[in-house]
Protein backbone atom coordinates (compact mmCIF):
# COMPACT_ATOMS: atom_id res chain seq x y z
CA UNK A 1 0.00 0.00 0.00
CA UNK A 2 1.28 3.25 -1.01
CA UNK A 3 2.84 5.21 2.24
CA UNK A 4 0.72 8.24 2.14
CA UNK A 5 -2.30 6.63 1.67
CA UNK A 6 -1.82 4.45 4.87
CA UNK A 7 -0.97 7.99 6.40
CA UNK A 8 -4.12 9.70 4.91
CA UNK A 9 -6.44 6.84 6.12
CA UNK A 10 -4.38 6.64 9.40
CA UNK A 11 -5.24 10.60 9.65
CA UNK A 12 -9.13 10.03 8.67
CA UNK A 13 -9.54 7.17 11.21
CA UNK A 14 -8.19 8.85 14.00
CA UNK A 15 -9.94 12.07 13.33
CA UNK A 16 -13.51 9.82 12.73
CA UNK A 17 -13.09 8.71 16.19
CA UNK A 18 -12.09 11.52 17.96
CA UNK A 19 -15.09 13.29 16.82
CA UNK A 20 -17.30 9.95 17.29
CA UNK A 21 -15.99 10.30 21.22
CA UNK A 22 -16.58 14.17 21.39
CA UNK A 23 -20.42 13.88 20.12
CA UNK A 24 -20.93 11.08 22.38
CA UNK A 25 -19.81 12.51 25.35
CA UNK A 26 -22.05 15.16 27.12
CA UNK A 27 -20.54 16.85 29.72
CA UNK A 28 -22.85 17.11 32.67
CA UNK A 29 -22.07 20.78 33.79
CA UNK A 30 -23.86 21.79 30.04
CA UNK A 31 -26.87 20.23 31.71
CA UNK A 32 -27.40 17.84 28.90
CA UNK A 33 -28.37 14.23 29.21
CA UNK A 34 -26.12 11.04 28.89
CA UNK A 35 -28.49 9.84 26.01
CA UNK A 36 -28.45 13.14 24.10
CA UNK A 37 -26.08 12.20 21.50
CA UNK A 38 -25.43 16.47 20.95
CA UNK A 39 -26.26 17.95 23.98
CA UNK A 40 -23.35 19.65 24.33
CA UNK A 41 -23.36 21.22 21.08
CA UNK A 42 -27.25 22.61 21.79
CA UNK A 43 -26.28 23.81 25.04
CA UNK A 44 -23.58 25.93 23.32
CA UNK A 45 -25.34 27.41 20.93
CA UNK A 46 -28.73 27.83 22.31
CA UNK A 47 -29.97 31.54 22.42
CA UNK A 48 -33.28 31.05 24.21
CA UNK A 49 -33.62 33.40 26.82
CA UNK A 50 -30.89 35.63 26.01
CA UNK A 51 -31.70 39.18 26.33
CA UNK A 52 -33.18 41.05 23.77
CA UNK A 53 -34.21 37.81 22.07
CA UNK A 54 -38.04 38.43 22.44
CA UNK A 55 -38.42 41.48 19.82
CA UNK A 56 -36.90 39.06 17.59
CA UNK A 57 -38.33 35.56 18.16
CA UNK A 58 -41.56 37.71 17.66
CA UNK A 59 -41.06 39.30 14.37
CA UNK A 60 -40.03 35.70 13.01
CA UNK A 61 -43.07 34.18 14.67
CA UNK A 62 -45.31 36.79 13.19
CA UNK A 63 -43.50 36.56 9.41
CA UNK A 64 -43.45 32.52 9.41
CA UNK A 65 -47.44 32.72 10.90
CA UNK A 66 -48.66 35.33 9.32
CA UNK A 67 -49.07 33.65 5.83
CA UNK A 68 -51.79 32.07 6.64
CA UNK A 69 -53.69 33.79 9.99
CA UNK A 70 -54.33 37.11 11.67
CA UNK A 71 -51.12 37.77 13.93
CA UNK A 72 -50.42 40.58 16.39
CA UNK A 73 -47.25 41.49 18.78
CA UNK A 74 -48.12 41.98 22.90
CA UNK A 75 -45.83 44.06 24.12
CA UNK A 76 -45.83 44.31 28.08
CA UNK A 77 -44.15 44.12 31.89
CA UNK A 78 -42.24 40.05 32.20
CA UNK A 79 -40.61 39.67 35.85
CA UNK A 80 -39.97 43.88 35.78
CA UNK A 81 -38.37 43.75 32.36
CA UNK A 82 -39.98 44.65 28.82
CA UNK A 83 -41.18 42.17 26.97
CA UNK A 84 -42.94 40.82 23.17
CA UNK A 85 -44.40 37.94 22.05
CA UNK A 86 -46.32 36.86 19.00
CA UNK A 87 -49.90 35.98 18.78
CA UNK A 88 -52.41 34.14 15.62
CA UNK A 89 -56.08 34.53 15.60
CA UNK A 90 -56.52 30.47 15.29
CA UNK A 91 -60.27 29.18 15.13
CA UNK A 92 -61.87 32.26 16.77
CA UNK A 93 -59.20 33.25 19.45
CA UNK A 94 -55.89 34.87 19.79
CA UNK A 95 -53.24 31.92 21.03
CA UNK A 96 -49.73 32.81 21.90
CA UNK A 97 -46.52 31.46 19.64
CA UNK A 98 -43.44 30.44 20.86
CA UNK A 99 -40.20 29.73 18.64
CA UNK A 100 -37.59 27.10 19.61
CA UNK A 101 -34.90 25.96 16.71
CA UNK A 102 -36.82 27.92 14.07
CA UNK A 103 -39.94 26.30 15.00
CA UNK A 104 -43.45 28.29 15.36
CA UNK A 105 -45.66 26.89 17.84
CA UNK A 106 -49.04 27.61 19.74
CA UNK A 107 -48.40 27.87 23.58
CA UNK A 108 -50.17 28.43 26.75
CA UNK A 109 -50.04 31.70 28.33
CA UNK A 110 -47.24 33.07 30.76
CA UNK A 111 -48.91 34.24 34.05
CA UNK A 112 -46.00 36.01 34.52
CA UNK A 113 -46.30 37.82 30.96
CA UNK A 114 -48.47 41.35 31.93
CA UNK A 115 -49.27 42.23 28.45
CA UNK A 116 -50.47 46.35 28.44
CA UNK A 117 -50.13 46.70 24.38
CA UNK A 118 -50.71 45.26 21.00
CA UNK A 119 -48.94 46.14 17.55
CA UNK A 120 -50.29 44.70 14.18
CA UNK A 121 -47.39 43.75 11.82
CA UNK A 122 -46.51 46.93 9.78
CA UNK A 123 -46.90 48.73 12.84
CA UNK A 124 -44.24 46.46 14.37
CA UNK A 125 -41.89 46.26 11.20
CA UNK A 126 -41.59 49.99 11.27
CA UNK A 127 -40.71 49.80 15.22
CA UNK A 128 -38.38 47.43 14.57
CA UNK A 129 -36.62 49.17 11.80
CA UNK A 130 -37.18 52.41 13.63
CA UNK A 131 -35.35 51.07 16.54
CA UNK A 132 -38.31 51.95 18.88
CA UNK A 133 -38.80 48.94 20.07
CA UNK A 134 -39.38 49.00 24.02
CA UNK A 135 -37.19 46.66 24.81
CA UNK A 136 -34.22 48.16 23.01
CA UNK A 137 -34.59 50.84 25.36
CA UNK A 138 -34.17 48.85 28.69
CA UNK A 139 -31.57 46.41 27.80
């Protein structure tokens, strides 16, 4: 067998299993479990709940469900801090959305969410390109 092959595949093997280890291991200060094959690599890049998140998980929520239903942004008072999140008129009632990994969903509502205001999507675009969004101003 030609030397530098042997070498390359030597390199590619070694590589395949370091990698193969570093997926497979979850270290347990991430908070991930044994059995979740990337939990490690979620826990890294996860952005939920990072401030100034909620103007922005709102305007996607609103884009993605607005093609097919009513939608609206409630602005309001979370825990003392500003605070927006998307809502669809869905069979005869406004029901709060939620985004996780890029994916729209229908949620219960937060208790904690005190919702004082409502802006309906061009009204909100124009905030947000505007810069007036509330919660630019407090964080």
């Amino acid at each position: 067998m030609n030397p530098y092959l042997k070498a390359s595949l030597t390199c590619f093997t070694l590589c395949a299993l370091i990698l193969i280890y570093a997926f497979s291991s979850v270290p347990a200060s991430l908070g991930a479990k044994e059995s979740d094959m990337f939990g490690w690599w979620k826990a890294i890049f996860k952005t939920k709940g990072t401030p100034g998140v909620c103007r922005h998980e709102a305007t996607y929520a609103i884009t993605v469900m607005g093609e097919k239903y009513p939608v609206r942004v409630a602005g309001g008072d979370y825990q003392g801090a500003r605070h927006a999140q998307a809502q669809a008129w869905i069979n005869g009632e406004w029901r709060w959305l939620a985004v996780d990994y890029g994916v729209v969903s229908i949620v219960a509502e937060d208790p904690n969410f005190r919702h004082s205001e409502y802006y309906v999507p061009w009204v909100w675009y124009q905030m947000i390109l505007a810069d007036m969004v509330p919660e630019n101003r407090h964080r």
